[in-house]
C-alpha atoms as a PDB file:
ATOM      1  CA  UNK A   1      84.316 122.111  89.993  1.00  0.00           C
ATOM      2  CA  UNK A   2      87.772 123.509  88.762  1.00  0.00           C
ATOM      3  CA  UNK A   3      89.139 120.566  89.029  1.00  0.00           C
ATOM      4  CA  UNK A   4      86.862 118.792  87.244  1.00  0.00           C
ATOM      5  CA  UNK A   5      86.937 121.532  84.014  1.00  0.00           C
ATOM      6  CA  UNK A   6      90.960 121.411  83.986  1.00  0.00           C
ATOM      7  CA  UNK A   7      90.844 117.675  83.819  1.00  0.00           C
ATOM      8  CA  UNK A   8      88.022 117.785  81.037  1.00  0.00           C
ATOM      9  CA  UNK A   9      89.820 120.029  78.905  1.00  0.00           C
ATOM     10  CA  UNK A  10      93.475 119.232  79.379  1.00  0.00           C
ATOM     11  CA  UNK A  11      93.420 115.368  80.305  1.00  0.00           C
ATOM     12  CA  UNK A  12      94.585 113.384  77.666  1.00  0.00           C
ATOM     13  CA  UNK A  13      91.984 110.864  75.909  1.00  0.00           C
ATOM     14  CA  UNK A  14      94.327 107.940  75.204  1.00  0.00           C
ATOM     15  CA  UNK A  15      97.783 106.074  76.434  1.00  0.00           C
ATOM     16  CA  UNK A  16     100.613 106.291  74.424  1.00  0.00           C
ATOM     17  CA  UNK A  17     101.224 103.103  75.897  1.00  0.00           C
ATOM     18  CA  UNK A  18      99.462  99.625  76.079  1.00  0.00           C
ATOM     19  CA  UNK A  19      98.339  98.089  79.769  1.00  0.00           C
ATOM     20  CA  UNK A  20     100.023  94.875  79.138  1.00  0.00           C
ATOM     21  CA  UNK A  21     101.679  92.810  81.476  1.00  0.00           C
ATOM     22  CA  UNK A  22     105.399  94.306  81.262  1.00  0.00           C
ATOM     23  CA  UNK A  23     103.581  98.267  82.025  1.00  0.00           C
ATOM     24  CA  UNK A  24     101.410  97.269  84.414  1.00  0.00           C
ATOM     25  CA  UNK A  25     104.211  95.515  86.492  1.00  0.00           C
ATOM     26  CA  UNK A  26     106.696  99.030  85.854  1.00  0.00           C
ATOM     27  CA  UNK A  27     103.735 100.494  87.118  1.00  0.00           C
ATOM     28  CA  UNK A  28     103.340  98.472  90.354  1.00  0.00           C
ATOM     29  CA  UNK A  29     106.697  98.983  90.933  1.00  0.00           C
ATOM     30  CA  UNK A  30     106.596 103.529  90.388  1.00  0.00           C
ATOM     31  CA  UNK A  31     103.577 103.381  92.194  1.00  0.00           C
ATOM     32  CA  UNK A  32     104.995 101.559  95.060  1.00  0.00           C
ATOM     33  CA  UNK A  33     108.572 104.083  95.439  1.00  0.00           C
ATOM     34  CA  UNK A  34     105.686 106.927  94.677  1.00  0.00           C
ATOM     35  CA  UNK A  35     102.941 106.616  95.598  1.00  0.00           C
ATOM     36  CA  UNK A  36     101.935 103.666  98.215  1.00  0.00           C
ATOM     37  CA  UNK A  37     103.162 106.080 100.892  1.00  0.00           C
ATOM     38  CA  UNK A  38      99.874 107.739 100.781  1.00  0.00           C
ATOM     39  CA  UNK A  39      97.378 106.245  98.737  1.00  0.00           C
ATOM     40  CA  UNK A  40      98.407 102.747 100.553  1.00  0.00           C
ATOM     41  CA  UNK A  41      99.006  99.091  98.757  1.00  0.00           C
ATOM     42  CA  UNK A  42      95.895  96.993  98.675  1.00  0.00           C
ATOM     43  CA  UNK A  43      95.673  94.840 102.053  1.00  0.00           C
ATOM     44  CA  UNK A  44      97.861  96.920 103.931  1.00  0.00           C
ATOM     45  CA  UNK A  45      97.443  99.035 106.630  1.00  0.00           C
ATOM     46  CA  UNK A  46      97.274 103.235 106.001  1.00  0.00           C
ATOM     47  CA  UNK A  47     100.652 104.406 106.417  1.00  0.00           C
ATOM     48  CA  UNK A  48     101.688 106.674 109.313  1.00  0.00           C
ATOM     49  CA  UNK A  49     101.916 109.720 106.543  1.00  0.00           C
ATOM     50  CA  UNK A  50      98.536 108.859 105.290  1.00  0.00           C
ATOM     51  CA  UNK A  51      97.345 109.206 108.644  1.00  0.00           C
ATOM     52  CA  UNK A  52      98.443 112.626 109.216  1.00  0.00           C
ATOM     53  CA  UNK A  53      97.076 114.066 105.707  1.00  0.00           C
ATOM     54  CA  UNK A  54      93.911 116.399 105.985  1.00  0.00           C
ATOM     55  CA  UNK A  55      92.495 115.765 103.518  1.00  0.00           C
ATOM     56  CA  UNK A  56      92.925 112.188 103.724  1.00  0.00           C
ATOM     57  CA  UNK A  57      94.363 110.872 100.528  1.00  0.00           C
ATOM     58  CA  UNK A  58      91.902 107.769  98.683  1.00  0.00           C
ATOM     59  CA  UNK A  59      92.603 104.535  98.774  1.00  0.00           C
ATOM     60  CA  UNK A  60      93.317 103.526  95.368  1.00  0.00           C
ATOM     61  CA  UNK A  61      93.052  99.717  95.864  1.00  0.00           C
ATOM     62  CA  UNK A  62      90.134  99.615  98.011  1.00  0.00           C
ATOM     63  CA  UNK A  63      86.413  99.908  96.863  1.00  0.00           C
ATOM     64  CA  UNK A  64      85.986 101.048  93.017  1.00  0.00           C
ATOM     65  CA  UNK A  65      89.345 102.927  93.694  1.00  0.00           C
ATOM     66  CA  UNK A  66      90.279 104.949  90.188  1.00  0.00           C
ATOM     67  CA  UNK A  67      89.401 101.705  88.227  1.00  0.00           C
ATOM     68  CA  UNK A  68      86.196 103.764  86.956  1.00  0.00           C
ATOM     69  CA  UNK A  69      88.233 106.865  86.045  1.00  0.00           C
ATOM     70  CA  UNK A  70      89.790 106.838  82.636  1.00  0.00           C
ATOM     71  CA  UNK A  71      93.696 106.811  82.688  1.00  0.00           C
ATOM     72  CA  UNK A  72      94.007 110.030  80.805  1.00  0.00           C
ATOM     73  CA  UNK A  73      92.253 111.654  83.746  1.00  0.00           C
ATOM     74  CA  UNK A  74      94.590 109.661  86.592  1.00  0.00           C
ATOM     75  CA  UNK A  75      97.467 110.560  84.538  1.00  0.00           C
ATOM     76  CA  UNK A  76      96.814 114.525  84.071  1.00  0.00           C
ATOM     77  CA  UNK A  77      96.275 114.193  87.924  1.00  0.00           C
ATOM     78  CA  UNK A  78      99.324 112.372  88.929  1.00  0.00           C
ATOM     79  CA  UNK A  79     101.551 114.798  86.510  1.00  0.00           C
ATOM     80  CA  UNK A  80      99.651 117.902  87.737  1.00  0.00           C
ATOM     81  CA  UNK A  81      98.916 117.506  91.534  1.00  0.00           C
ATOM     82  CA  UNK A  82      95.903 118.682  92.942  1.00  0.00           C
ATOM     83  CA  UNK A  83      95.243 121.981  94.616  1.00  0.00           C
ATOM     84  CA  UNK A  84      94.722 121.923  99.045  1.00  0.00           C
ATOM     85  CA  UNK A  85      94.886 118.218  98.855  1.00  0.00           C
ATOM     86  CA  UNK A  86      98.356 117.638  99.280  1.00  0.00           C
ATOM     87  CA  UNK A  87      98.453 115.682  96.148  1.00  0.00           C
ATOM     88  CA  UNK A  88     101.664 117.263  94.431  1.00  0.00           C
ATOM     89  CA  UNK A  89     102.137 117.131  90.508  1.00  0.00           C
ATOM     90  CA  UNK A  90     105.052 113.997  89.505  1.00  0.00           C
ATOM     91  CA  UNK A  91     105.537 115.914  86.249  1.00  0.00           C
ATOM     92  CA  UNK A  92     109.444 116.457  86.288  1.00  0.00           C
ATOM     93  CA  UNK A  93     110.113 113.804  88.777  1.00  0.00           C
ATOM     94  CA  UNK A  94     108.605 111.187  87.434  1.00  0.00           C
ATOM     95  CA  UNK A  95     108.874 110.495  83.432  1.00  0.00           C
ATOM     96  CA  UNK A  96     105.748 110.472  80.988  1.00  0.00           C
ATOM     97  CA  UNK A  97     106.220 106.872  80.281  1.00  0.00           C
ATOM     98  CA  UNK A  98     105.824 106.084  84.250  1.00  0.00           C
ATOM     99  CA  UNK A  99     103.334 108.331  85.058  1.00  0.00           C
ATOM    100  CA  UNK A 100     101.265 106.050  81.878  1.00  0.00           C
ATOM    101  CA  UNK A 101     102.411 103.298  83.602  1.00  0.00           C
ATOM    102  CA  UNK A 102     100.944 104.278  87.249  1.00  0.00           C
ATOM    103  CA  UNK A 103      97.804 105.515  85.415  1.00  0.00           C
ATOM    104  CA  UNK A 104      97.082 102.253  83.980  1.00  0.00           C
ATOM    105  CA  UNK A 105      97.910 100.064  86.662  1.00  0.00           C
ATOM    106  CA  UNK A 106      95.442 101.870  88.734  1.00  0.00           C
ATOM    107  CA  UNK A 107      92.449 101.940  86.017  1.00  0.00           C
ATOM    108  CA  UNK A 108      93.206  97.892  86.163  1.00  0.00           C
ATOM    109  CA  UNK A 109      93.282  97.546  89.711  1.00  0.00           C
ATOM    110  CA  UNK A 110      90.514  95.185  89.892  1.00  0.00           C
ATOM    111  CA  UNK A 111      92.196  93.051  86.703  1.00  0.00           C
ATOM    112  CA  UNK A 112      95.210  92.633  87.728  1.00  0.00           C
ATOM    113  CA  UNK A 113      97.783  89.618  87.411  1.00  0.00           C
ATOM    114  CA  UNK A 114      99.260  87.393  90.086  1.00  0.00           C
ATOM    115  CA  UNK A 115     102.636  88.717  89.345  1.00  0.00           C
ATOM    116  CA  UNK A 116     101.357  92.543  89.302  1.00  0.00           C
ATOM    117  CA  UNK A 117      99.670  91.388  92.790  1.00  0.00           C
ATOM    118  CA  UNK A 118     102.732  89.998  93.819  1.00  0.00           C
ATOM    119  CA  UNK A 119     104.703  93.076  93.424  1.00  0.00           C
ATOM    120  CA  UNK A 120     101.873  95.086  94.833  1.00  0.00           C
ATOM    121  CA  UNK A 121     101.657  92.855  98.000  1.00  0.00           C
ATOM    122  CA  UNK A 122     104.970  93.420 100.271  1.00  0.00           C
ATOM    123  CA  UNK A 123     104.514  95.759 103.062  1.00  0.00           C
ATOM    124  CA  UNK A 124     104.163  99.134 102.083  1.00  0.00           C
ATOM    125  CA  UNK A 125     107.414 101.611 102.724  1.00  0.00           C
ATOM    126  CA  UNK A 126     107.876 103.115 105.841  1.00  0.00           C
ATOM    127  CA  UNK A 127     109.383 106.712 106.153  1.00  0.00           C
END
């Protein structure tokens, strides 16, 4: 429920940026070095961290994902982290432009391009 009232009031409502095809592709590639580890790359099996997170962390690319969830929301979420999930906040180590970037490849996960998909598609990292 706090969650939900932080991310009402303090989300932003729009992207400074535009999802075309150059963002969405810089965002493939952020969320890949950032975020694949534990949210996994669609078609790819959950990675060996994933496994070991309580709680486990969504799938982003499989079912509905975030594509339902505006990117204002995914972005205050990414930048902020999310309390006794293990989610930690990217603000400071990633910069606003790629956190927009992440945020809007995910809310067009089910739209994307052949060449986002292709970026998206190698094996996910291994630690």
């Amino acid at each position: 429920m706090a969650l939900h009232a932080a991310v009402r009031k303090h989300a932003p409502k729009n992207s400074p940026i535009q999802a075309d095809e150059t963002n969405l592709a810089a965002g493939a590639r952020v969320y890949r070095s950032s975020c694949a580890v534990c949210h996994g790359l669609p078609e790819q099996p959950v990675t060996p961290i994933a496994r070991g997170l309580f709680p486990k962390p969504p799938a982003l690319f499989e079912g509905k994902g975030v594509t339902d969830d505006p990117p204002g929301e995914t972005y205050w979420k990414a930048a902020n982290g999310i309390r006794l999930t293990g989610m930690p906040g990217f603000k400071g180590a990633l910069s606003d432009t790629e956190l927009w970037q992440v945020s809007l490849l995910l809310a067009h996960a089910d739209k994307l391009s052949p060449n986002v998909r292709k970026i998206l598609s190698a094996p996910a990292p291994q630690s």
